[in-house]
N, C-alpha and C. Protein backbone atom coordinates (compact mmCIF):
# COMPACT_ATOMS: atom_id res chain seq x y z
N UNK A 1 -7.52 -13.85 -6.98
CA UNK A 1 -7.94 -12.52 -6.60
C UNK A 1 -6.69 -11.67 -6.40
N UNK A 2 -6.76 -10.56 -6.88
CA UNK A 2 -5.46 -9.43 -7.09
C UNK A 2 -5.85 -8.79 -5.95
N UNK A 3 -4.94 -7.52 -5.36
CA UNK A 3 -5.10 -6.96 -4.57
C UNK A 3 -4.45 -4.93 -4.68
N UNK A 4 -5.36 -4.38 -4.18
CA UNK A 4 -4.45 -3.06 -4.32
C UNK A 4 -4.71 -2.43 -2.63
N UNK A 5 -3.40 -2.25 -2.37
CA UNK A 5 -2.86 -1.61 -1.13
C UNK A 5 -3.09 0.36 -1.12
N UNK A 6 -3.98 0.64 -0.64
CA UNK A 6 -3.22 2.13 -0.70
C UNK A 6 -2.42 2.99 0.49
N UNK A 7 -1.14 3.83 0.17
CA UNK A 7 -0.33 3.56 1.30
C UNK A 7 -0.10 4.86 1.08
N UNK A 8 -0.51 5.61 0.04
CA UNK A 8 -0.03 6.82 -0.63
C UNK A 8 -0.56 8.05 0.54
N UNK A 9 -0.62 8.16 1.51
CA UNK A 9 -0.96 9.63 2.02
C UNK A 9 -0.15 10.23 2.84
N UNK A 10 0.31 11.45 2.60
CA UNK A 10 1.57 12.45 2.72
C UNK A 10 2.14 12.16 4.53
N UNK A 11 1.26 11.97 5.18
CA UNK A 11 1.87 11.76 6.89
C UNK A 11 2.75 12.49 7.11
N UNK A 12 2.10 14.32 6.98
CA UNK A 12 3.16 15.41 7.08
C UNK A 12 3.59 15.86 7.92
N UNK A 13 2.42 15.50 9.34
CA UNK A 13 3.08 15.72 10.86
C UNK A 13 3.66 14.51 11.32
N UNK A 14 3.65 13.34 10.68
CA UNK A 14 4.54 12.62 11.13
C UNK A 14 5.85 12.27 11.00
N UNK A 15 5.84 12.87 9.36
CA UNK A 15 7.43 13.33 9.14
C UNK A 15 8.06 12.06 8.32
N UNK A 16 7.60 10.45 8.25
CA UNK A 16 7.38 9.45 7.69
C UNK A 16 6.56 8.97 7.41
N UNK A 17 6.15 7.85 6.09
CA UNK A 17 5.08 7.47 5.72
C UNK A 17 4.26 6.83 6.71
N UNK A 18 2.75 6.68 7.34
CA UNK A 18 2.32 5.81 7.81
C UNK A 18 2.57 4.50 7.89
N UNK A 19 2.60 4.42 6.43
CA UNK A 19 2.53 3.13 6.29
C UNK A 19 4.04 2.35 6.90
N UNK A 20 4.55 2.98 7.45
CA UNK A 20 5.99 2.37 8.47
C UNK A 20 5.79 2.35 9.65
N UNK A 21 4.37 2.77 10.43
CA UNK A 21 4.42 2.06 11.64
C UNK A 21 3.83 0.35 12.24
N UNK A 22 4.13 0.38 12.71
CA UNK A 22 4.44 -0.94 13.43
C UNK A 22 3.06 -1.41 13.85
N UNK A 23 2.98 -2.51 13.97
CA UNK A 23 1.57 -3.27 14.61
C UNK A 23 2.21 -5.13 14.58
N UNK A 24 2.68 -5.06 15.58
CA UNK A 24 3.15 -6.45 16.08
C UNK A 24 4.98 -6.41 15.50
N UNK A 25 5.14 -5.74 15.15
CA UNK A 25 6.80 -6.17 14.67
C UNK A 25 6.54 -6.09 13.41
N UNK A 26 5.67 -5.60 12.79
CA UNK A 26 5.29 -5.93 11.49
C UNK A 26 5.00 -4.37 10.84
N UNK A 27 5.02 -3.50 9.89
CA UNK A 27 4.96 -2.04 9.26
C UNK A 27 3.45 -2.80 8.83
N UNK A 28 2.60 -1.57 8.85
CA UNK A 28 1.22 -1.78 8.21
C UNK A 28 1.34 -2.09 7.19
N UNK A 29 2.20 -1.69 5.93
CA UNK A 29 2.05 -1.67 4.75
C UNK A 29 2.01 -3.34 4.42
N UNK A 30 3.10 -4.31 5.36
CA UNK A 30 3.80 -5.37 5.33
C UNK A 30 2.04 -6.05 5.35
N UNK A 31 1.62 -5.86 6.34
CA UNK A 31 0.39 -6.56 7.51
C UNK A 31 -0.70 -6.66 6.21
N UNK A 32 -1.04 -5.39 5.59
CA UNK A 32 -1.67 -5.22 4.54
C UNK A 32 -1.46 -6.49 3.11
N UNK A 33 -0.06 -6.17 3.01
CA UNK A 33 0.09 -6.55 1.71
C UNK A 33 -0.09 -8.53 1.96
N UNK A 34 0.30 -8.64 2.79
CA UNK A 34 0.18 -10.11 3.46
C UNK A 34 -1.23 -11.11 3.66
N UNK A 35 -1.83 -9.69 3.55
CA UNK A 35 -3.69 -9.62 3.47
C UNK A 35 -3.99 -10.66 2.40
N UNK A 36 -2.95 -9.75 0.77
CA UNK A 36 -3.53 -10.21 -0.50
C UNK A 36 -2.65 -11.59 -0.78
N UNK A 37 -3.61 -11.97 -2.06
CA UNK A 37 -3.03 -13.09 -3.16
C UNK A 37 -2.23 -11.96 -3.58
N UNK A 38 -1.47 -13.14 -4.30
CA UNK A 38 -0.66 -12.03 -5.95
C UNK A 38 -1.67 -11.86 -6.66
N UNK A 39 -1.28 -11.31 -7.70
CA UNK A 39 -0.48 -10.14 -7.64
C UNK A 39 -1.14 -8.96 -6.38
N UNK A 40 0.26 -8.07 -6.03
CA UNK A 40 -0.83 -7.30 -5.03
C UNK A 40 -0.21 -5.93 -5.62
N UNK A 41 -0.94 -4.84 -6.09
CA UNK A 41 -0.16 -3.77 -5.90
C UNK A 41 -0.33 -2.36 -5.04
N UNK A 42 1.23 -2.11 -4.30
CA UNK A 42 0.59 -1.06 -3.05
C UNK A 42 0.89 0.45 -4.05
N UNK A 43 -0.30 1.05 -3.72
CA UNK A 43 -0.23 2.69 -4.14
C UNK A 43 0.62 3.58 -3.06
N UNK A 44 2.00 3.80 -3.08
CA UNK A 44 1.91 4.60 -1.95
C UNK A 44 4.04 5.44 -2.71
N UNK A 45 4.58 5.92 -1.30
CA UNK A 45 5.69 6.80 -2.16
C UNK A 45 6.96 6.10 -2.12
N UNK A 46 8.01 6.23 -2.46
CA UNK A 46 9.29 5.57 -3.14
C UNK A 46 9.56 5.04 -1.63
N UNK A 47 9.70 5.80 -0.14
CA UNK A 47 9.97 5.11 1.05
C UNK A 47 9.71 3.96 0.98
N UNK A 48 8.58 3.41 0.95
CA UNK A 48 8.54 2.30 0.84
C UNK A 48 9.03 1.20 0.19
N UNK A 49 9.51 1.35 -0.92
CA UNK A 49 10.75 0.31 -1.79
C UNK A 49 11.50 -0.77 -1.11
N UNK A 50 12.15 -0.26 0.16
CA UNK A 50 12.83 -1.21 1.21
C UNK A 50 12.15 -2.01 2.07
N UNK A 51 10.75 -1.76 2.03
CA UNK A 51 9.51 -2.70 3.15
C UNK A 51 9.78 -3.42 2.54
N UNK A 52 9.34 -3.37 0.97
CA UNK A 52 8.66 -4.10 0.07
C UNK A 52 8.77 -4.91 -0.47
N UNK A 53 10.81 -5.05 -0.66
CA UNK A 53 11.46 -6.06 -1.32
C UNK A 53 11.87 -6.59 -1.84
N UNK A 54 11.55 -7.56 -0.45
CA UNK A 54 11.53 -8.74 0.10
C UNK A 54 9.78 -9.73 -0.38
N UNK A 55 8.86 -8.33 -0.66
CA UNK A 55 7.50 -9.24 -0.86
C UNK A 55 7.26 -9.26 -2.46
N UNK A 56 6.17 -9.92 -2.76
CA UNK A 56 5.16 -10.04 -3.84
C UNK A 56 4.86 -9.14 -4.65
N UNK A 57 5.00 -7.63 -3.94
CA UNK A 57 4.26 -6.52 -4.09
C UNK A 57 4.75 -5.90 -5.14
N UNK A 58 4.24 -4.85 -6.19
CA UNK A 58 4.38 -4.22 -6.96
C UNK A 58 4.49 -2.72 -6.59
N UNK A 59 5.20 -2.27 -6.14
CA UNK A 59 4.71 -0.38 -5.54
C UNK A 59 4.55 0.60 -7.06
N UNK A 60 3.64 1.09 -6.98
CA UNK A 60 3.25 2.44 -7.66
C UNK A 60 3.19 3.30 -6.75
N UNK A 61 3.03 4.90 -7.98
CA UNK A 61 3.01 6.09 -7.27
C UNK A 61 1.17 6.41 -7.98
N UNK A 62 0.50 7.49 -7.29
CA UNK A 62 -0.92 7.75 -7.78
C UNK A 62 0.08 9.30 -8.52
N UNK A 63 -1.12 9.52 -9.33
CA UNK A 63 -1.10 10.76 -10.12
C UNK A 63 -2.29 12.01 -10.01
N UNK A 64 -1.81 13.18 -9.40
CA UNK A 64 -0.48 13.37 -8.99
C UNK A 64 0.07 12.75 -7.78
N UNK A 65 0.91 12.64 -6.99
CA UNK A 65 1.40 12.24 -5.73
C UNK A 65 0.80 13.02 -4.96
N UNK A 66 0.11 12.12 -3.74
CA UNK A 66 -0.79 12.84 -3.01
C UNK A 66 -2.14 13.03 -3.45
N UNK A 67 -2.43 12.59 -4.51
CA UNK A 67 -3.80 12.92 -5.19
C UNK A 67 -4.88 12.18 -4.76
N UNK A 68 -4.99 11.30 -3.39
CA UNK A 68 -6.51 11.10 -2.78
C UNK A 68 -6.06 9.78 -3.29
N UNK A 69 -7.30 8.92 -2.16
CA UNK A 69 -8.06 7.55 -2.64
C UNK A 69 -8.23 7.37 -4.06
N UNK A 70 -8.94 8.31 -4.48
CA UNK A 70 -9.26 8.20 -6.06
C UNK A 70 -8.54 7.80 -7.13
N UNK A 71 -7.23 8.48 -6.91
CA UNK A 71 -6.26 8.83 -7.67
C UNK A 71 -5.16 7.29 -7.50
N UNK A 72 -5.13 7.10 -6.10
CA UNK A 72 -4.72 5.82 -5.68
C UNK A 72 -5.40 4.59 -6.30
N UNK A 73 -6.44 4.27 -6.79
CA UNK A 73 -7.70 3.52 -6.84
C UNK A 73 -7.02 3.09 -8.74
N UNK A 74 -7.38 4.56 -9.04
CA UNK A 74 -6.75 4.42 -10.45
C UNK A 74 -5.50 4.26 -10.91
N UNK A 75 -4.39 4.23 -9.80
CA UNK A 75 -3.09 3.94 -9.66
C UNK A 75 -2.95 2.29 -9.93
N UNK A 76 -3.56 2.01 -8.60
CA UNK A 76 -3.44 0.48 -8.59
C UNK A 76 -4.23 -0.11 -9.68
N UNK A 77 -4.78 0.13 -10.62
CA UNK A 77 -5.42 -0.68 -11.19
C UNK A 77 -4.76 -0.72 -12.61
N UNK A 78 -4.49 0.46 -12.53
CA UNK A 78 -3.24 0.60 -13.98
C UNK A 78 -2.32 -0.30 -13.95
N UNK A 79 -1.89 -0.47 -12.84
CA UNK A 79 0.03 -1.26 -12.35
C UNK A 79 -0.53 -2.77 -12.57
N UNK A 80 -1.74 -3.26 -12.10
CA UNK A 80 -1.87 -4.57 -12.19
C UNK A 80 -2.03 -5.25 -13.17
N UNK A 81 -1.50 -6.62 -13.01
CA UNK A 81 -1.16 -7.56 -14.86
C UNK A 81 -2.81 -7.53 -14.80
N UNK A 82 -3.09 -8.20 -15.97
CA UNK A 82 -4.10 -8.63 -16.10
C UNK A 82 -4.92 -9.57 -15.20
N UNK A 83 -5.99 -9.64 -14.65
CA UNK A 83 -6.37 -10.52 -13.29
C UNK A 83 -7.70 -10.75 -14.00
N UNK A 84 -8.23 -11.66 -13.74
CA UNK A 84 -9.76 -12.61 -14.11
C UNK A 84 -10.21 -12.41 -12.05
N UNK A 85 -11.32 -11.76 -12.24
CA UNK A 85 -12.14 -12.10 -10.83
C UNK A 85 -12.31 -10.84 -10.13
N UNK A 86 -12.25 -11.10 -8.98
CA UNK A 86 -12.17 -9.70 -7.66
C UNK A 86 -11.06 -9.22 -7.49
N UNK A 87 -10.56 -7.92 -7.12
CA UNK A 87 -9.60 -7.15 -6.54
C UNK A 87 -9.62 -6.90 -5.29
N UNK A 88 -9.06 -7.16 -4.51
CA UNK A 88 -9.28 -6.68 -2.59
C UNK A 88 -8.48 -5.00 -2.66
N UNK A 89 -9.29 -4.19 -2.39
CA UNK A 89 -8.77 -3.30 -1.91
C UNK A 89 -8.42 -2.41 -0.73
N UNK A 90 -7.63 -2.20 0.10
CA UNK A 90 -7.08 -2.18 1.34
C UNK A 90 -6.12 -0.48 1.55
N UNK A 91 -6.80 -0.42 2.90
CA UNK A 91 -5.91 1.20 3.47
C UNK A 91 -4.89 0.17 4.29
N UNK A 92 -3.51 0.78 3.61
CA UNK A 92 -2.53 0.31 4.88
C UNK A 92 -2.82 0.39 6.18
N UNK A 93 -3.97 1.49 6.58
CA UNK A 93 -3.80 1.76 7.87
C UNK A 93 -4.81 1.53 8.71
N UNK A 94 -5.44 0.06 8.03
CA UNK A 94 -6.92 -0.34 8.25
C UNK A 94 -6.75 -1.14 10.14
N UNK A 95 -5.05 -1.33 9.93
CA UNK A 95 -4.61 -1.97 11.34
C UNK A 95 -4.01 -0.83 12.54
N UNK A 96 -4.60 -1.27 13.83
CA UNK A 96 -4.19 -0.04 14.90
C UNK A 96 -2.74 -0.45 14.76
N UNK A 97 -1.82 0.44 15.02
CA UNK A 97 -0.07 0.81 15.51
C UNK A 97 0.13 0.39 16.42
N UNK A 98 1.06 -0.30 17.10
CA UNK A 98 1.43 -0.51 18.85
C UNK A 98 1.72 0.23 19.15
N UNK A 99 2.39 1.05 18.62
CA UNK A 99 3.17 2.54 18.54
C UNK A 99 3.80 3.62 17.86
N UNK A 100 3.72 4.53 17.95
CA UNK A 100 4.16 5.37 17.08
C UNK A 100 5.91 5.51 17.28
């Protein structure tokens, strides 16, 4: 089972991506992607590159940037190899923050 992360949403009053806050010592995006089998790929923006690695993960951007779930949905599914079965699909931010 493949997996697609979406991590892609602008977090313009926060000034950084969501997907970099914390929930145990751990960035959501991390908590998320840890969720999936391989292949996993997260939809979200270039910040994230340095979470990432270190993991499994494949990062894409959606088209345009910023362009919704939707756009994310069809992101991740483009980026992924070929997969036989189910896809898990996941909001980075499906986990509460300890803190901001």
């Amino acid at each position: 089972m493949a997996g697609i992360v979406l991590a892609g949403g602008n977090s313009s009053r926060m000034g950084f991506p969501k997907a970099l806050l914390l929930r145990d010592n751990t960035s959501l995006v991390r908590v998320a992607v840890e969720a999936c089998t391989e292949p996993v790929v997260v939809v979200g923006p270039p910040e994230l590159e340095s979470e990432l690695a270190d993991t499994h993960a494949i990062l894409t951007r959606e088209d345009p940037p910023g362009g919704g779930p939707s756009a994310g949905i069809v992101a991740g599914i483009a980026a992924l190899p070929a997969v036989e079965g189910w896809v898990q699909l996941l909001p980075c931010d499906l986990t509460a923050p300890e803190r901001i």
